[in-house]
C-alpha atoms as a PDB file:
ATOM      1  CA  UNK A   1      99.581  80.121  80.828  1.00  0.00           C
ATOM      2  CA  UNK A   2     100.512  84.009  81.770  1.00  0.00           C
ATOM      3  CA  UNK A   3     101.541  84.235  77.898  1.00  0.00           C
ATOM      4  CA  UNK A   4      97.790  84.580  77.514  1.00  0.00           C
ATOM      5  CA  UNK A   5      97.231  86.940  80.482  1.00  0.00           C
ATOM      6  CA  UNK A   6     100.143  89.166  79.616  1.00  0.00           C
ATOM      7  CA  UNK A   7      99.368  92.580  78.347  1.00  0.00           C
ATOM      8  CA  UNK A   8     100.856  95.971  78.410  1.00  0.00           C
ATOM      9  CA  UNK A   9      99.732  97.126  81.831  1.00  0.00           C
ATOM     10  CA  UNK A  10      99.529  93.770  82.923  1.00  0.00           C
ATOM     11  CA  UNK A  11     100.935  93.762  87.079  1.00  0.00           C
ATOM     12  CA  UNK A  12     101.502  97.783  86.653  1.00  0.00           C
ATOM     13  CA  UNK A  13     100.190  99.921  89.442  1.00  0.00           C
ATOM     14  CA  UNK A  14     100.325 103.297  90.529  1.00  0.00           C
ATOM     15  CA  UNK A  15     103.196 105.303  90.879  1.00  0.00           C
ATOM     16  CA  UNK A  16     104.357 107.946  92.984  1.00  0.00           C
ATOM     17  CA  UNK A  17     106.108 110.936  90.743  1.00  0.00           C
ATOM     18  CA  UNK A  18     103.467 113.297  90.439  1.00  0.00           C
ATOM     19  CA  UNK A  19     101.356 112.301  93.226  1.00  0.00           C
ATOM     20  CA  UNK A  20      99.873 113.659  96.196  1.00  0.00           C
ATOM     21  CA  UNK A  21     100.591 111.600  99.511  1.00  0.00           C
ATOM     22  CA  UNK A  22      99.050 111.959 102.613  1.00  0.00           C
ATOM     23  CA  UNK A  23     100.547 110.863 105.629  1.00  0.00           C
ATOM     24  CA  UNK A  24      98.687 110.863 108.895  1.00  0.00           C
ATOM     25  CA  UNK A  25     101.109 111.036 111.937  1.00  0.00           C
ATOM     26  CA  UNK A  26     104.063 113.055 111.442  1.00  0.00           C
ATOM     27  CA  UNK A  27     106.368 111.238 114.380  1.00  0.00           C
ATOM     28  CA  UNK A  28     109.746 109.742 114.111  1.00  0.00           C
ATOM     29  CA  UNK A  29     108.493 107.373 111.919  1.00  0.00           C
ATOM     30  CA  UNK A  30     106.363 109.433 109.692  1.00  0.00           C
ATOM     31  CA  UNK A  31     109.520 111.878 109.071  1.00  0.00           C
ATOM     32  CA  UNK A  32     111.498 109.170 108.116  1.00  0.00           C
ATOM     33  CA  UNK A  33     109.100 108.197 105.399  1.00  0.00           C
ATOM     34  CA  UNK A  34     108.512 111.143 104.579  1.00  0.00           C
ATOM     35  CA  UNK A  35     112.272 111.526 103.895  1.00  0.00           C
ATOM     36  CA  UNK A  36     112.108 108.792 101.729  1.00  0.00           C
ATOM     37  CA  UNK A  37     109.431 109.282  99.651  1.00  0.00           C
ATOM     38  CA  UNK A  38     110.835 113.047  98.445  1.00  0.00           C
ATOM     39  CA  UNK A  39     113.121 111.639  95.631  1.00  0.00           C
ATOM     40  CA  UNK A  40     110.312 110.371  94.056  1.00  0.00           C
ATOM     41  CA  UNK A  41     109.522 113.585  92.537  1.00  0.00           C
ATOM     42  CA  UNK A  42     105.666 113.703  94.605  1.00  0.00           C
ATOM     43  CA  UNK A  43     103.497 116.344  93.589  1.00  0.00           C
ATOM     44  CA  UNK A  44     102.726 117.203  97.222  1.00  0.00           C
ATOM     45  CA  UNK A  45     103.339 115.706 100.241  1.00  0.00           C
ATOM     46  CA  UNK A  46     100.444 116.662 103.203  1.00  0.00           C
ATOM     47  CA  UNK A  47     100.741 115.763 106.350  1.00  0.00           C
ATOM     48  CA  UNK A  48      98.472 115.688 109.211  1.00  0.00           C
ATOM     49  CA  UNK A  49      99.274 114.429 113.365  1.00  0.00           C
ATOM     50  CA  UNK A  50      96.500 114.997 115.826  1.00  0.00           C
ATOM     51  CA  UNK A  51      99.115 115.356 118.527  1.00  0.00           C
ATOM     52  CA  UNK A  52     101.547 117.861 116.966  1.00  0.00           C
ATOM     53  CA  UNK A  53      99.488 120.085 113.963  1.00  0.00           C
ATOM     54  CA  UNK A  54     102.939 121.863 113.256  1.00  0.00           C
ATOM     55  CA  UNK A  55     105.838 119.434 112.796  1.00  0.00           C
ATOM     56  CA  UNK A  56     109.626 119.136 111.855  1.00  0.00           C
ATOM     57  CA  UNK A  57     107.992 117.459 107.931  1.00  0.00           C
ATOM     58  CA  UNK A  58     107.067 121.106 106.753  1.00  0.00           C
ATOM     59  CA  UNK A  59     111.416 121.825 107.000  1.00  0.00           C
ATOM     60  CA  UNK A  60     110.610 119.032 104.342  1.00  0.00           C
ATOM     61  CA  UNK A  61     108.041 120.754 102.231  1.00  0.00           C
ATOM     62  CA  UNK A  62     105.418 118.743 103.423  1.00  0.00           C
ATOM     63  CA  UNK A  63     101.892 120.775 104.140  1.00  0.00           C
ATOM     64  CA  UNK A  64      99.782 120.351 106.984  1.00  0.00           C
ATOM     65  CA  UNK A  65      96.202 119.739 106.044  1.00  0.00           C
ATOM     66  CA  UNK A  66      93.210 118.845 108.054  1.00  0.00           C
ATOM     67  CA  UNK A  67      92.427 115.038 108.280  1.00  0.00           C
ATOM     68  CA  UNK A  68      89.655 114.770 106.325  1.00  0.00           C
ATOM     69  CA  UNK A  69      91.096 117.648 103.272  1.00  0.00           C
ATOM     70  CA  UNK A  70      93.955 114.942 103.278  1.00  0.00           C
ATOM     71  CA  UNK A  71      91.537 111.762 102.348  1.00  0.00           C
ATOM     72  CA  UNK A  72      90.205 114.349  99.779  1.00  0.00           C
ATOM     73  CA  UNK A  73      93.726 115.238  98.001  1.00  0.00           C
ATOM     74  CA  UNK A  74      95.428 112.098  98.188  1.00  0.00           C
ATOM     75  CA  UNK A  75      96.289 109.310  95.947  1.00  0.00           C
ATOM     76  CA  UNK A  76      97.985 107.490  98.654  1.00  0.00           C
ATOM     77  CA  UNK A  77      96.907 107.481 102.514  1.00  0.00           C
ATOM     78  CA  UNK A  78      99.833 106.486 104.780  1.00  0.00           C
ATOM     79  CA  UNK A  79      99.023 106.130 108.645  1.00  0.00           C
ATOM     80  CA  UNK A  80     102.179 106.449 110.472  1.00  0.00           C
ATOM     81  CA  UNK A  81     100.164 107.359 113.483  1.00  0.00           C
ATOM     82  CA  UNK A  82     100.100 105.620 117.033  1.00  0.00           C
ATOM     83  CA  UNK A  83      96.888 104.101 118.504  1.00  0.00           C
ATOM     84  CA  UNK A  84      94.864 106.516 120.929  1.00  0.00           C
ATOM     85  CA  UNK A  85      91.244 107.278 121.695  1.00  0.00           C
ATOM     86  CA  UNK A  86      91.780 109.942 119.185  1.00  0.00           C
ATOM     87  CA  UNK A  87      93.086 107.534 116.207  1.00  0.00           C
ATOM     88  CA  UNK A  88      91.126 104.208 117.088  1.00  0.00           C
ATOM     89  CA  UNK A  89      89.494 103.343 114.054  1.00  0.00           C
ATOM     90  CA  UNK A  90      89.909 107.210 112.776  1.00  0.00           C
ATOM     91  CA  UNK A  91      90.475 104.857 109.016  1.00  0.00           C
ATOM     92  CA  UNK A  92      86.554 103.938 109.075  1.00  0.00           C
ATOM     93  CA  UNK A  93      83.610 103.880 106.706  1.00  0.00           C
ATOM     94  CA  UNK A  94      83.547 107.892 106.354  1.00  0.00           C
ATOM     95  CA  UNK A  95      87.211 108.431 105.987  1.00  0.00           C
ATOM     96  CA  UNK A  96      87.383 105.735 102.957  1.00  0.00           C
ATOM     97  CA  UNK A  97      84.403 107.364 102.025  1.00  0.00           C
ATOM     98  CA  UNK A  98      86.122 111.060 101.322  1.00  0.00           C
ATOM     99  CA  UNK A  99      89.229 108.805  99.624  1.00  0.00           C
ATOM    100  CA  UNK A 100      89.153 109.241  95.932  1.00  0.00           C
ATOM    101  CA  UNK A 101      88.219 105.809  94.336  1.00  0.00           C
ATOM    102  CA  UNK A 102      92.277 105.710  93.013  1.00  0.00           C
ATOM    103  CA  UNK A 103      93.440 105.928  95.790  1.00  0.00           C
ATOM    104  CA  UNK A 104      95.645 103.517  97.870  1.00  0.00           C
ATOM    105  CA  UNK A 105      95.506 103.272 101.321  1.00  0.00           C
ATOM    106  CA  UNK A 106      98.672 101.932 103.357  1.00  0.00           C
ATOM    107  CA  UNK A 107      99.055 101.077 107.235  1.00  0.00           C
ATOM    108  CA  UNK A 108     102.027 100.328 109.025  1.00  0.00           C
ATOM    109  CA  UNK A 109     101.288 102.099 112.372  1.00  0.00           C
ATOM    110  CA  UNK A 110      98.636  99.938 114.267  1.00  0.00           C
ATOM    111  CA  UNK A 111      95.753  97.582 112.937  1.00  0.00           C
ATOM    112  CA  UNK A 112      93.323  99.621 115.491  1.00  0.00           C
ATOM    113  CA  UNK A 113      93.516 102.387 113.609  1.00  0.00           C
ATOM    114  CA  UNK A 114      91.919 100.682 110.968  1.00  0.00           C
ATOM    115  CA  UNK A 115      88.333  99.810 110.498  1.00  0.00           C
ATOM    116  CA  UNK A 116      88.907  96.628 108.831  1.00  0.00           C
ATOM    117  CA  UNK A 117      85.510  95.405 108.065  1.00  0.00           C
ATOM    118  CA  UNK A 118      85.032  99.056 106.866  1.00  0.00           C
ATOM    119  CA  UNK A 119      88.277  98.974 104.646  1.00  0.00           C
ATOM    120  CA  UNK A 120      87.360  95.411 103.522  1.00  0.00           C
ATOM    121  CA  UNK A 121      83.498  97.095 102.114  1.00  0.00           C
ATOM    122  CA  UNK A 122      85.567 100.116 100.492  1.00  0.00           C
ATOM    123  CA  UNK A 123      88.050  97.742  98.755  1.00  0.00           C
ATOM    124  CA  UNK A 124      85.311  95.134  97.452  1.00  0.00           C
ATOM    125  CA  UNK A 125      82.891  98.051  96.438  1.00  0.00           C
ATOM    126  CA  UNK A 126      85.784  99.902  94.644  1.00  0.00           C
ATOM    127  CA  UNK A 127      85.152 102.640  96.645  1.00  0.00           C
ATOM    128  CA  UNK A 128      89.169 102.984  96.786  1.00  0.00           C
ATOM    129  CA  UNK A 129      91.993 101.062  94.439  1.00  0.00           C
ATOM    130  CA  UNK A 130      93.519  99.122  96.758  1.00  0.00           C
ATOM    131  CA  UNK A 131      95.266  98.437 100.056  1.00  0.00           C
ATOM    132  CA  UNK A 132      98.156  97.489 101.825  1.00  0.00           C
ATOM    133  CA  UNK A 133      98.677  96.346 105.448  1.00  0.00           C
ATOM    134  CA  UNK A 134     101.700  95.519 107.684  1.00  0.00           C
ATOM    135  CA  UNK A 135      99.162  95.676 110.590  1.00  0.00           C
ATOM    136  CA  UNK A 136      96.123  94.854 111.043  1.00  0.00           C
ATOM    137  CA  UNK A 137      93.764  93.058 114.369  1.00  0.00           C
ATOM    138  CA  UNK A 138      94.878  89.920 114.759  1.00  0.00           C
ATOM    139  CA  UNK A 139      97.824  89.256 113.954  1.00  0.00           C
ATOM    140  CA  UNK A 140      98.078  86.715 111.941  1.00  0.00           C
ATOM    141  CA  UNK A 141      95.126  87.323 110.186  1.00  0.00           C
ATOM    142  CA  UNK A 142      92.914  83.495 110.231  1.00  0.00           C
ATOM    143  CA  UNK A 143      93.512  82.117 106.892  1.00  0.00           C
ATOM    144  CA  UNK A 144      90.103  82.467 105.866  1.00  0.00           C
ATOM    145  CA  UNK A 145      89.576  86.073 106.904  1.00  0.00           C
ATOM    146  CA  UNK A 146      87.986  87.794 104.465  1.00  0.00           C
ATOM    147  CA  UNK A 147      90.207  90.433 103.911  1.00  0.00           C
ATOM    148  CA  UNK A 148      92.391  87.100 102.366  1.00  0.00           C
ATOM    149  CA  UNK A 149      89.852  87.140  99.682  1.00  0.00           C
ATOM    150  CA  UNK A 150      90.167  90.442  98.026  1.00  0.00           C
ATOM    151  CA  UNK A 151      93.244  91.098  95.048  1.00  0.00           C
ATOM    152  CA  UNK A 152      93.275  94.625  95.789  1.00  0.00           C
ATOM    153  CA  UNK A 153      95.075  93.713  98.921  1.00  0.00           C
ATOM    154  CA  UNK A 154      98.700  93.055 100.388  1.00  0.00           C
ATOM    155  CA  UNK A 155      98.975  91.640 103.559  1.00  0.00           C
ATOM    156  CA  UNK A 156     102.095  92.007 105.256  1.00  0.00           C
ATOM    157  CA  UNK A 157     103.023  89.456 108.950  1.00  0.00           C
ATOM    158  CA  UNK A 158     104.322  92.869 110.388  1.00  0.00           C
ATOM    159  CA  UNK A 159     107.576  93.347 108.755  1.00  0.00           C
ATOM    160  CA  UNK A 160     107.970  97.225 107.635  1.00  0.00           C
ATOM    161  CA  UNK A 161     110.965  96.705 110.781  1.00  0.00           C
ATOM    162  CA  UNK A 162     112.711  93.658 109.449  1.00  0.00           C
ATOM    163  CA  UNK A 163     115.866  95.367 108.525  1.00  0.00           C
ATOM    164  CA  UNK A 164     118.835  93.946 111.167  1.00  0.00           C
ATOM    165  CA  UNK A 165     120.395  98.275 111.621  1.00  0.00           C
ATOM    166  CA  UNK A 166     116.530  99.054 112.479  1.00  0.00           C
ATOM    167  CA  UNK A 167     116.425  96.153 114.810  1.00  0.00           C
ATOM    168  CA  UNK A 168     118.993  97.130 116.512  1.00  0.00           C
ATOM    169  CA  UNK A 169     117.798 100.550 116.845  1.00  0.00           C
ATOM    170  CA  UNK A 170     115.153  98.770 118.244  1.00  0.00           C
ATOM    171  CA  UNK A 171     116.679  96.910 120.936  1.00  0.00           C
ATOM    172  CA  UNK A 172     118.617 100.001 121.801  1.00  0.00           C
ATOM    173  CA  UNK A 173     115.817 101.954 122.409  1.00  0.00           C
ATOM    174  CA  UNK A 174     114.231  98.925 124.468  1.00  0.00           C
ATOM    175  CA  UNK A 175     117.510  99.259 126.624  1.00  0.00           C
ATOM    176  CA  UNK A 176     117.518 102.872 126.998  1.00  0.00           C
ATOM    177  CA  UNK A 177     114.077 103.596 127.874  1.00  0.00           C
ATOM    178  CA  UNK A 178     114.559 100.244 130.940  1.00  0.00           C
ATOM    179  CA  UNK A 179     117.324 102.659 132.028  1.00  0.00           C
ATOM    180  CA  UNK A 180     115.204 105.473 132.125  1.00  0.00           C
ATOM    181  CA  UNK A 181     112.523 104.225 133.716  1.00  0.00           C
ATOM    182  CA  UNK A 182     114.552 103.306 136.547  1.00  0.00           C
ATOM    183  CA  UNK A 183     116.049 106.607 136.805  1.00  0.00           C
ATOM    184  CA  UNK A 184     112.621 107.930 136.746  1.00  0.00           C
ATOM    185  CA  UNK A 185     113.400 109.565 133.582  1.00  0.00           C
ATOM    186  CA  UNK A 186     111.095 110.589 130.881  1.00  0.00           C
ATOM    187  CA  UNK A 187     110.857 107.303 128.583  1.00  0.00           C
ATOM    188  CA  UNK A 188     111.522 107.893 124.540  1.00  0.00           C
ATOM    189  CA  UNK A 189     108.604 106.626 122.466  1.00  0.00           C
ATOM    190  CA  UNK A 190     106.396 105.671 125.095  1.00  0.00           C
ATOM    191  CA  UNK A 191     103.348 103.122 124.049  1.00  0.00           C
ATOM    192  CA  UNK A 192     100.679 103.426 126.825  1.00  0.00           C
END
Protein backbone atom coordinates (compact mmCIF):
# COMPACT_ATOMS: atom_id res chain seq x y z
CA UNK A 1 0.00 0.00 0.00
CA UNK A 2 2.94 2.84 0.38
CA UNK A 3 2.63 3.07 -3.61
CA UNK A 4 -0.38 5.17 -2.68
CA UNK A 5 1.27 7.11 0.18
CA UNK A 6 4.43 7.81 -1.74
CA UNK A 7 5.04 11.32 -2.82
CA UNK A 8 7.91 13.58 -3.43
CA UNK A 9 8.66 14.67 0.11
CA UNK A 10 7.23 11.69 1.36
CA UNK A 11 9.72 10.48 4.76
CA UNK A 12 11.99 13.78 3.98
CA UNK A 13 12.86 15.90 6.95
CA UNK A 14 14.95 18.65 7.77
CA UNK A 15 18.37 19.02 7.01
CA UNK A 16 21.27 20.51 8.46
CA UNK A 17 23.41 22.60 5.62
CA UNK A 18 22.31 25.94 6.14
CA UNK A 19 21.02 25.69 9.53
CA UNK A 20 21.43 27.18 12.76
CA UNK A 21 22.10 24.61 15.71
CA UNK A 22 22.03 25.24 19.14
CA UNK A 23 23.70 23.19 21.49
CA UNK A 24 23.25 23.63 25.20
CA UNK A 25 26.29 22.25 27.20
CA UNK A 26 29.50 22.70 25.62
CA UNK A 27 31.46 19.65 27.65
CA UNK A 28 33.39 16.80 26.29
CA UNK A 29 30.52 15.60 24.78
CA UNK A 30 29.05 18.69 23.34
CA UNK A 31 32.60 19.43 21.55
CA UNK A 32 32.59 16.26 20.10
CA UNK A 33 29.29 16.89 18.43
CA UNK A 34 29.97 19.85 17.73
CA UNK A 35 32.99 18.52 15.77
CA UNK A 36 30.83 16.48 13.92
CA UNK A 37 28.21 18.44 12.88
CA UNK A 38 30.78 21.23 11.09
CA UNK A 39 31.04 19.30 7.73
CA UNK A 40 27.64 19.71 7.28
CA UNK A 41 28.05 23.09 5.99
CA UNK A 42 25.65 24.72 9.26
CA UNK A 43 24.83 28.18 8.94
CA UNK A 44 25.80 28.81 12.57
CA UNK A 45 26.55 26.82 15.26
CA UNK A 46 25.63 28.62 18.99
CA UNK A 47 26.46 27.29 21.88
CA UNK A 48 25.50 27.91 25.35
CA UNK A 49 26.90 25.89 29.02
CA UNK A 50 25.72 27.36 32.26
CA UNK A 51 28.89 26.10 33.87
CA UNK A 52 31.57 27.36 31.45
CA UNK A 53 30.00 30.66 29.25
CA UNK A 54 33.43 30.69 27.30
CA UNK A 55 34.47 27.27 25.98
CA UNK A 56 37.10 25.37 23.79
CA UNK A 57 33.68 25.18 20.76
CA UNK A 58 34.31 28.95 19.81
CA UNK A 59 38.27 27.51 18.50
CA UNK A 60 35.41 25.80 16.42
CA UNK A 61 33.46 28.78 15.26
CA UNK A 62 30.75 28.09 17.38
CA UNK A 63 29.09 31.42 19.18
CA UNK A 64 28.10 31.66 22.60
CA UNK A 65 24.59 32.92 22.99
CA UNK A 66 22.37 33.28 25.95
CA UNK A 67 19.97 30.28 26.61
CA UNK A 68 16.95 31.60 25.75
CA UNK A 69 18.52 33.84 22.26
CA UNK A 70 19.54 30.14 21.40
CA UNK A 71 15.74 28.61 21.51
CA UNK A 72 15.07 31.83 19.45
CA UNK A 73 17.79 31.20 16.52
CA UNK A 74 17.71 27.63 16.25
CA UNK A 75 16.34 25.08 13.98
CA UNK A 76 17.72 22.35 16.00
CA UNK A 77 18.09 22.34 20.00
CA UNK A 78 20.73 19.80 21.15
CA UNK A 79 21.15 19.37 25.06
CA UNK A 80 24.47 17.93 25.66
CA UNK A 81 24.25 19.27 29.14
CA UNK A 82 24.51 17.32 32.57
CA UNK A 83 21.64 17.30 35.13
CA UNK A 84 21.95 20.04 38.00
CA UNK A 85 19.62 22.30 39.94
CA UNK A 86 20.53 24.71 37.28
CA UNK A 87 19.46 22.38 34.14
CA UNK A 88 16.55 20.27 35.80
CA UNK A 89 13.82 20.67 33.57
CA UNK A 90 15.61 24.03 32.05
CA UNK A 91 13.71 22.20 28.44
CA UNK A 92 10.09 23.22 29.90
CA UNK A 93 6.90 24.85 28.70
CA UNK A 94 8.68 28.44 28.21
CA UNK A 95 11.80 27.24 26.57
CA UNK A 96 9.65 25.20 23.80
CA UNK A 97 7.71 28.14 23.89
CA UNK A 98 10.66 30.66 22.46
CA UNK A 99 11.55 27.46 19.89
CA UNK A 100 10.50 28.36 16.44
CA UNK A 101 7.56 26.01 15.43
CA UNK A 102 10.38 24.20 12.79
CA UNK A 103 12.34 23.48 14.97
CA UNK A 104 13.64 20.07 16.26
CA UNK A 105 14.53 19.47 19.56
CA UNK A 106 17.12 16.55 20.42
CA UNK A 107 18.28 15.12 23.96
CA UNK A 108 20.91 12.84 24.64
CA UNK A 109 22.26 14.30 27.95
CA UNK A 110 19.67 13.40 30.75
CA UNK A 111 15.76 12.86 30.61
CA UNK A 112 15.60 15.44 33.75
CA UNK A 113 16.48 18.02 31.80
CA UNK A 114 13.50 17.62 29.95
CA UNK A 115 10.01 18.59 30.80
CA UNK A 116 8.40 15.76 29.18
CA UNK A 117 4.80 16.38 29.70
CA UNK A 118 5.78 19.95 28.58
CA UNK A 119 7.66 18.65 25.38
CA UNK A 120 4.83 16.11 24.81
CA UNK A 121 2.04 19.57 24.75
CA UNK A 122 4.66 21.46 22.38
CA UNK A 123 4.96 18.45 19.99
CA UNK A 124 1.05 17.62 19.84
CA UNK A 125 0.17 21.44 19.60
CA UNK A 126 2.83 21.94 16.83
CA UNK A 127 4.29 24.36 18.80
CA UNK A 128 7.77 22.77 17.52
CA UNK A 129 8.37 20.08 14.43
CA UNK A 130 9.43 17.36 16.16
CA UNK A 131 11.59 15.52 18.67
CA UNK A 132 14.06 13.11 19.37
CA UNK A 133 15.10 11.39 22.64
CA UNK A 134 17.89 8.96 23.72
CA UNK A 135 16.85 9.91 27.31
CA UNK A 136 14.13 10.55 28.83
CA UNK A 137 12.42 9.64 32.85
CA UNK A 138 11.94 6.33 32.97
CA UNK A 139 13.75 4.48 31.22
CA UNK A 140 12.08 2.40 29.36
CA UNK A 141 9.40 4.54 28.72
CA UNK A 142 5.77 2.22 29.70
CA UNK A 143 4.50 1.17 26.43
CA UNK A 144 1.57 3.21 26.64
CA UNK A 145 3.22 6.47 27.63
CA UNK A 146 1.96 9.04 25.82
CA UNK A 147 4.86 10.38 24.41
CA UNK A 148 4.53 6.65 22.35
CA UNK A 149 1.61 8.22 20.72
CA UNK A 150 2.92 11.17 18.91
CA UNK A 151 4.77 10.70 15.02
CA UNK A 152 6.74 13.67 15.54
CA UNK A 153 8.78 11.62 17.89
CA UNK A 154 11.89 9.16 18.04
CA UNK A 155 12.46 7.38 20.98
CA UNK A 156 15.73 6.02 21.46
CA UNK A 157 16.45 2.88 24.72
CA UNK A 158 19.62 5.07 25.46
CA UNK A 159 21.97 4.18 22.78
CA UNK A 160 23.80 7.53 21.41
CA UNK A 161 27.00 5.27 23.34
CA UNK A 162 26.52 1.96 21.63
CA UNK A 163 29.61 2.10 19.59
CA UNK A 164 32.19 -0.87 21.10
CA UNK A 165 35.70 2.12 20.78
CA UNK A 166 33.21 4.50 22.89
CA UNK A 167 32.48 1.71 25.25
CA UNK A 168 35.60 1.14 25.90
CA UNK A 169 36.39 4.64 26.48
CA UNK A 170 33.83 4.14 28.79
CA UNK A 171 35.05 1.45 30.86
CA UNK A 172 38.40 3.13 30.86
CA UNK A 173 37.26 6.07 32.31
CA UNK A 174 35.18 3.89 34.93
CA UNK A 175 38.71 2.37 35.79
CA UNK A 176 40.58 5.48 35.98
CA UNK A 177 38.42 7.60 37.96
CA UNK A 178 38.19 4.05 40.82
CA UNK A 179 41.95 4.72 40.76
CA UNK A 180 41.62 8.16 41.46
CA UNK A 181 39.36 8.11 43.94
CA UNK A 182 41.48 5.99 45.93
CA UNK A 183 44.38 8.15 45.50
CA UNK A 184 42.21 10.91 46.58
CA UNK A 185 42.61 12.39 43.27
CA UNK A 186 40.35 14.72 41.49
CA UNK A 187 37.82 12.26 39.57
CA UNK A 188 37.33 12.99 35.53
CA UNK A 189 33.67 13.52 34.66
CA UNK A 190 32.27 13.37 37.93
CA UNK A 191 28.22 12.70 38.13
CA UNK A 192 27.10 13.85 41.64
Amino acid sequence: EWVYSWSPLWLCGQGLKDATVGIVGMGRIGQAVLKRLLPFELQKALYHDVFHPIAPAEEMGAIYTPFEDLLKQSDYVVAMCNLSEETCGIFNKKAFGLMKPSAVFVNTSRGGVVNQDDLYDALKSGQIRAAGLDVMIPEPLPKDHKLTTLPNIALLPHVASAEVSVRILMAEMAANNILNALDGKALVSPVY
